[in-house]
PDB file of N, CA and C in Angstrom:
ATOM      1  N   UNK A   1     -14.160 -11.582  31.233  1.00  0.00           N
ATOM      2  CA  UNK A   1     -14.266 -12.246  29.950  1.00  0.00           C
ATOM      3  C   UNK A   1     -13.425 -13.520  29.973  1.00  0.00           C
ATOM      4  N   UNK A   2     -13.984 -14.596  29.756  1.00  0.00           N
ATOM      5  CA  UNK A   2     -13.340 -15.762  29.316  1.00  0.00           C
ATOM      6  C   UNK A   2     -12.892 -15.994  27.782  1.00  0.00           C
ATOM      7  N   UNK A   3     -12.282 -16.842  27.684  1.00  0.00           N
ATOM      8  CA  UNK A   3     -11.561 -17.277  26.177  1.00  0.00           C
ATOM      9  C   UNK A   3     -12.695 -17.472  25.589  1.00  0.00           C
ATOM     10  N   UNK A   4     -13.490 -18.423  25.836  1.00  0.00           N
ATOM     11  CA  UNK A   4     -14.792 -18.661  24.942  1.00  0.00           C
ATOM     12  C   UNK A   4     -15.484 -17.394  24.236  1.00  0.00           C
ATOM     13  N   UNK A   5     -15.599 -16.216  25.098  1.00  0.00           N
ATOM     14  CA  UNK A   5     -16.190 -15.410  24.755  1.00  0.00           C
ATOM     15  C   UNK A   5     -15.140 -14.129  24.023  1.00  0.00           C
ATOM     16  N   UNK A   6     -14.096 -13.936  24.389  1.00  0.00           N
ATOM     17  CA  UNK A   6     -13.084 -13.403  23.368  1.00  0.00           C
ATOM     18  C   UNK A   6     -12.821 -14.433  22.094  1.00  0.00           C
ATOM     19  N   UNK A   7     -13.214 -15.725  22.171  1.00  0.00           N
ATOM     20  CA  UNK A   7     -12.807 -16.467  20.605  1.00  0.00           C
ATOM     21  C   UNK A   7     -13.949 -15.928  19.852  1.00  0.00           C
ATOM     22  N   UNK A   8     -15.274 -16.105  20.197  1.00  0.00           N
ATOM     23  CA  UNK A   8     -16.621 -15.905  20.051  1.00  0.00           C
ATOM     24  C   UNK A   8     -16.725 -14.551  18.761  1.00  0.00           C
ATOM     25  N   UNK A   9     -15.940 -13.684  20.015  1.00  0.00           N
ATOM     26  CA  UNK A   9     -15.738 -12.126  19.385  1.00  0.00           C
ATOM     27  C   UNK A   9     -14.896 -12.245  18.474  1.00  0.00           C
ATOM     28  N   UNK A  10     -13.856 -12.825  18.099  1.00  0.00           N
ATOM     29  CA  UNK A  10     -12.554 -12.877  17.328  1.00  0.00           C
ATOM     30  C   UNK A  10     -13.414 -13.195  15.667  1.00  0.00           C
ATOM     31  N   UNK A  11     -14.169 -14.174  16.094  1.00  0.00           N
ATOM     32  CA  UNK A  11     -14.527 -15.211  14.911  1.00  0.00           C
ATOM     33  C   UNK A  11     -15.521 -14.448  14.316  1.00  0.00           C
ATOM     34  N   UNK A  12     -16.454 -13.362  14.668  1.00  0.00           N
ATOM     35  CA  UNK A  12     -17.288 -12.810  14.349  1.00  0.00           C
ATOM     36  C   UNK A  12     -16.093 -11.545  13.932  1.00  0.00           C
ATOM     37  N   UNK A  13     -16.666 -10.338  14.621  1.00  0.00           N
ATOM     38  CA  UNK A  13     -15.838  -9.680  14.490  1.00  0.00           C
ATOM     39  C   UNK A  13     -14.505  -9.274  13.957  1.00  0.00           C
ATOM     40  N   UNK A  14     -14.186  -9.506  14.065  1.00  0.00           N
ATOM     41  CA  UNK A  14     -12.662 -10.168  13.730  1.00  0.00           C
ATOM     42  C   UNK A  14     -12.663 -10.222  12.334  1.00  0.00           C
ATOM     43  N   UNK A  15     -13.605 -11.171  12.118  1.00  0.00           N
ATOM     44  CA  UNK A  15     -13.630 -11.355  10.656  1.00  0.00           C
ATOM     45  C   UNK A  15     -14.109 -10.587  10.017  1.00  0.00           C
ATOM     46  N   UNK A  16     -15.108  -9.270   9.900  1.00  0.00           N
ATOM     47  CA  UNK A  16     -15.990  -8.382   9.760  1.00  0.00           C
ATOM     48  C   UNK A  16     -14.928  -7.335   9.430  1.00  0.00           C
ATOM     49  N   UNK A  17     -14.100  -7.342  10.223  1.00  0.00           N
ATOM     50  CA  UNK A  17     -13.343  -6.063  10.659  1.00  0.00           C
ATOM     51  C   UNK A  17     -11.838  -6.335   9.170  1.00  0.00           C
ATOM     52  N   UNK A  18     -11.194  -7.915   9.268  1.00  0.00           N
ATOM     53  CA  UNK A  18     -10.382  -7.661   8.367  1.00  0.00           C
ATOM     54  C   UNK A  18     -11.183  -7.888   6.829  1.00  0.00           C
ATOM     55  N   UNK A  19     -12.287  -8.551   6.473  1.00  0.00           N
ATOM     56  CA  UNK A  19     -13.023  -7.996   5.150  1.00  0.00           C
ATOM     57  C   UNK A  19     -13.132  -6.894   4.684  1.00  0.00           C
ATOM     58  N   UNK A  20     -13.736  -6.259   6.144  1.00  0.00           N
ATOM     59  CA  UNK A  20     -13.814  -4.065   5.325  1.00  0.00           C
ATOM     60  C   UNK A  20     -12.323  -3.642   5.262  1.00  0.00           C
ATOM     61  N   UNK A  21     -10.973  -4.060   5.939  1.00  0.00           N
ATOM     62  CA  UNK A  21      -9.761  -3.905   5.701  1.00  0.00           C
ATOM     63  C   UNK A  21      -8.967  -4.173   4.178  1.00  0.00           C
ATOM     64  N   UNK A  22      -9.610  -5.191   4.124  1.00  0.00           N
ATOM     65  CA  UNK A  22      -9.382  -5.819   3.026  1.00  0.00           C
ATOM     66  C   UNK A  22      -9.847  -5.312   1.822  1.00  0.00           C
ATOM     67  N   UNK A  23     -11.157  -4.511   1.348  1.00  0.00           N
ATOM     68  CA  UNK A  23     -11.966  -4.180   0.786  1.00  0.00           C
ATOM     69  C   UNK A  23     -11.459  -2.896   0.806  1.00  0.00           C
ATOM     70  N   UNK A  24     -11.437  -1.834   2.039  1.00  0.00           N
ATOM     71  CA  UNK A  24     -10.651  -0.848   1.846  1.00  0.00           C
ATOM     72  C   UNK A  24      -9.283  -0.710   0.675  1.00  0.00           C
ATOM     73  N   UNK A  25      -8.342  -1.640   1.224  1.00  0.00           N
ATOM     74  CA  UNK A  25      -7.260  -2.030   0.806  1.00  0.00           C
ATOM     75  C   UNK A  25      -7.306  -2.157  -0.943  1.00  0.00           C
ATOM     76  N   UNK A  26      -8.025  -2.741  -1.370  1.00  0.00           N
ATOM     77  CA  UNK A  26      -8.388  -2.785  -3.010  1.00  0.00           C
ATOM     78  C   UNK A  26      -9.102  -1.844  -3.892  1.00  0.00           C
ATOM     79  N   UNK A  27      -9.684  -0.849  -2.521  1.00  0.00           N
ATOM     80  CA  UNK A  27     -10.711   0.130  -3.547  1.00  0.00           C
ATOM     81  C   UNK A  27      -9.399   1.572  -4.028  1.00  0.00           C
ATOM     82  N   UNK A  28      -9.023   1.809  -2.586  1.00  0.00           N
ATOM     83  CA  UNK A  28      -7.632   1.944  -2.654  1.00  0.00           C
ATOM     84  C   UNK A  28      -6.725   2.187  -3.353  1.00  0.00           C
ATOM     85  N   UNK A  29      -6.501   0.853  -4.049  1.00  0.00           N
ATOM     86  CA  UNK A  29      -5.416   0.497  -4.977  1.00  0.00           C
ATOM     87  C   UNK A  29      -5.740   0.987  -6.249  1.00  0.00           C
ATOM     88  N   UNK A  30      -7.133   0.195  -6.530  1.00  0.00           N
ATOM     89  CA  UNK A  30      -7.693   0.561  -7.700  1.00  0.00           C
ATOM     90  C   UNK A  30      -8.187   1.635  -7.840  1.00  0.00           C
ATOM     91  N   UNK A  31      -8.431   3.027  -7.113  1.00  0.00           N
ATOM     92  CA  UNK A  31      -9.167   4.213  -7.130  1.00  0.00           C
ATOM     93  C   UNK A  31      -8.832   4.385  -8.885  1.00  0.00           C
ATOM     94  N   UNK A  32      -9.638   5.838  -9.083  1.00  0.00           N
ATOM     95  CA  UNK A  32      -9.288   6.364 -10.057  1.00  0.00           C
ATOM     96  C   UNK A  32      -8.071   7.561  -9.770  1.00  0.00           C
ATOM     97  N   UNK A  33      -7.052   7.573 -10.980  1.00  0.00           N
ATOM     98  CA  UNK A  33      -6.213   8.245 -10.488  1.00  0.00           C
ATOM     99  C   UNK A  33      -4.605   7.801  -9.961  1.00  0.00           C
ATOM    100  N   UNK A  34      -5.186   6.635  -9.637  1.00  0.00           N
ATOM    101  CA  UNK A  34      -3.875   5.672  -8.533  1.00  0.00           C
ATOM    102  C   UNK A  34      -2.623   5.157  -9.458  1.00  0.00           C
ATOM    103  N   UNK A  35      -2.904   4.924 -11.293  1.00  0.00           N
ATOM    104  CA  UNK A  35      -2.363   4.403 -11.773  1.00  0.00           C
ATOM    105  C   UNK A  35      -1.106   5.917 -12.016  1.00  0.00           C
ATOM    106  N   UNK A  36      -1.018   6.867 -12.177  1.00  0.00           N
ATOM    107  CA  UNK A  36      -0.044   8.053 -12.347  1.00  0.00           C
ATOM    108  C   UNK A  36       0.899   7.923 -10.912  1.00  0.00           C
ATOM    109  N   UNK A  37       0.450   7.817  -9.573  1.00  0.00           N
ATOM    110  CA  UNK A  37       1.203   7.357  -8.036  1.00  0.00           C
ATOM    111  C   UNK A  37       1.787   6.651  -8.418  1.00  0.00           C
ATOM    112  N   UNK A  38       1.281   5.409  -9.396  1.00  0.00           N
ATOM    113  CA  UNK A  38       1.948   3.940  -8.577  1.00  0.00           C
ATOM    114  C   UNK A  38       3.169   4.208  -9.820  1.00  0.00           C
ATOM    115  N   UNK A  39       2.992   4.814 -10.888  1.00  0.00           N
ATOM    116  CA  UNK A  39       4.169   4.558 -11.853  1.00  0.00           C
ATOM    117  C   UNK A  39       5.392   5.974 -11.273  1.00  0.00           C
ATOM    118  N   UNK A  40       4.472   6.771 -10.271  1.00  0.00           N
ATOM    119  CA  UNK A  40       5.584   7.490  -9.567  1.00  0.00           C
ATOM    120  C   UNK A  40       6.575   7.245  -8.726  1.00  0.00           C
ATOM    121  N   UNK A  41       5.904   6.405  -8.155  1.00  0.00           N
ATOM    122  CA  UNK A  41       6.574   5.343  -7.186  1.00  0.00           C
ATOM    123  C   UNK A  41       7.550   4.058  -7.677  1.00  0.00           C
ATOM    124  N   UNK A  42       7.221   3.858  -8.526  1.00  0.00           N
ATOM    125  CA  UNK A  42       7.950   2.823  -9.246  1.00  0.00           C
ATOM    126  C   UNK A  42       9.569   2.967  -9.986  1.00  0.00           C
ATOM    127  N   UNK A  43       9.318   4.585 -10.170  1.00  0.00           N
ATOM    128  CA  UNK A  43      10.602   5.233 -10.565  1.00  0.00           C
ATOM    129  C   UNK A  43      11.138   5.400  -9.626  1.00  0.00           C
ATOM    130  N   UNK A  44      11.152   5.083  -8.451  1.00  0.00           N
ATOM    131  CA  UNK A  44      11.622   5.701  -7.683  1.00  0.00           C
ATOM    132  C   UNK A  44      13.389   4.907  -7.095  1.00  0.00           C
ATOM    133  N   UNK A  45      13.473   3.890  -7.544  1.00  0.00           N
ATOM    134  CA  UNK A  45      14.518   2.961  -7.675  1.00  0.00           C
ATOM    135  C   UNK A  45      15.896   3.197  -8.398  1.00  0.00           C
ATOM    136  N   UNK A  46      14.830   3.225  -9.599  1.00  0.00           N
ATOM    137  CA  UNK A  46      15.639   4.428 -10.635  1.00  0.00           C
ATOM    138  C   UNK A  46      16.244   5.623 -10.918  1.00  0.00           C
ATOM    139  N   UNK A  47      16.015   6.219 -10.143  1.00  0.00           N
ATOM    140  CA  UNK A  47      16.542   8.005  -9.864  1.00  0.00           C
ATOM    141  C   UNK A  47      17.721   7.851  -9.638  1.00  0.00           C
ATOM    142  N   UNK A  48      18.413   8.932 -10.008  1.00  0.00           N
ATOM    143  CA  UNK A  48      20.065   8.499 -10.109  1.00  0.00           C
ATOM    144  C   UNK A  48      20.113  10.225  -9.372  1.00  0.00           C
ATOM    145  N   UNK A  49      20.177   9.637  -7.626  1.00  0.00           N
ATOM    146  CA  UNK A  49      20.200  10.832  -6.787  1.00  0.00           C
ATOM    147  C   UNK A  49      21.548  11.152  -6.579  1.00  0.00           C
ATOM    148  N   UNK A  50      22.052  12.099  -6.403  1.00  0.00           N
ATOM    149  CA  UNK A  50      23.180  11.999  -5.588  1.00  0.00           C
ATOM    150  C   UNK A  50      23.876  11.549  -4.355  1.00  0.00           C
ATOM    151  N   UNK A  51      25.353  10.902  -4.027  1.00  0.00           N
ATOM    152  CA  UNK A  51      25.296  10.199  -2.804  1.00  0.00           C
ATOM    153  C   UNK A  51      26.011  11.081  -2.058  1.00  0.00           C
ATOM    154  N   UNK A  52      25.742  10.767  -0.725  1.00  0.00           N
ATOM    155  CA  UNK A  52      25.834  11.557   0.270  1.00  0.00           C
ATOM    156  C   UNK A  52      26.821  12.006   0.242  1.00  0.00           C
ATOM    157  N   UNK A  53      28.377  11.189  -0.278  1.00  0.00           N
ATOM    158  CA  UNK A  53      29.436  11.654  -0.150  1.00  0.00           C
ATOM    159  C   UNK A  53      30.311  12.666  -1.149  1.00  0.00           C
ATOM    160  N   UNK A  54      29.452  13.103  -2.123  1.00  0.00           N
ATOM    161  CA  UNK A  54      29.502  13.905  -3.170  1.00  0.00           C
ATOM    162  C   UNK A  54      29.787  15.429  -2.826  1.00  0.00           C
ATOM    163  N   UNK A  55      28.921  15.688  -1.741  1.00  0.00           N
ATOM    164  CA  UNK A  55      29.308  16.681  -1.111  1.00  0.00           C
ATOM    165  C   UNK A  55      30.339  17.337  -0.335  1.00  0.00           C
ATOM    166  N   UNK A  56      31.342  16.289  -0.159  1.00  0.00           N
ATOM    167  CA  UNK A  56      32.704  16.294   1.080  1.00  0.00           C
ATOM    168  C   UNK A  56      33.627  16.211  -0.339  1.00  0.00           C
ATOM    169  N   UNK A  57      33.110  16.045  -1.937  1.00  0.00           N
ATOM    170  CA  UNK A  57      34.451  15.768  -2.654  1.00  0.00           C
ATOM    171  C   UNK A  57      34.897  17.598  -2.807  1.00  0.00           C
ATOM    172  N   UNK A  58      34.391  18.555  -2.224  1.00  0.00           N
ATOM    173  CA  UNK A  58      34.434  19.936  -2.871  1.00  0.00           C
ATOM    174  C   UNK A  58      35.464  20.505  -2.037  1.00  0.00           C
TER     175      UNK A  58
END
């Protein structure tokens, strides 16, 4: 294989391949359902866990 023919493939392909990625990527996001995850996830910053060293104060 020469460059010509791996660019060839890149430009076709390539491009084919990150659209359905892409498309994946948004159906994804938007599923039904996704909005209860994402506000699960979002708390997740917020949680007031305990720190590691809490355990050595005993």
């Amino acid at each position: 294989m020469d460059y010509q023919t791996l660019r060839t493939f890149a430009d076709s392909w390539g491009l084919l391949f990150m659209v359905i990625v892409f498309v994946a990527v948004v159906v994804y996001t938007f599923r039904p359902g996704s909005k209860k995850e994402a506000d699960k996830i979002a708390q997740i910053p917020l949680k007031e866990d305990k720190s590691p060293n809490e355990d050595d104060k005993e």
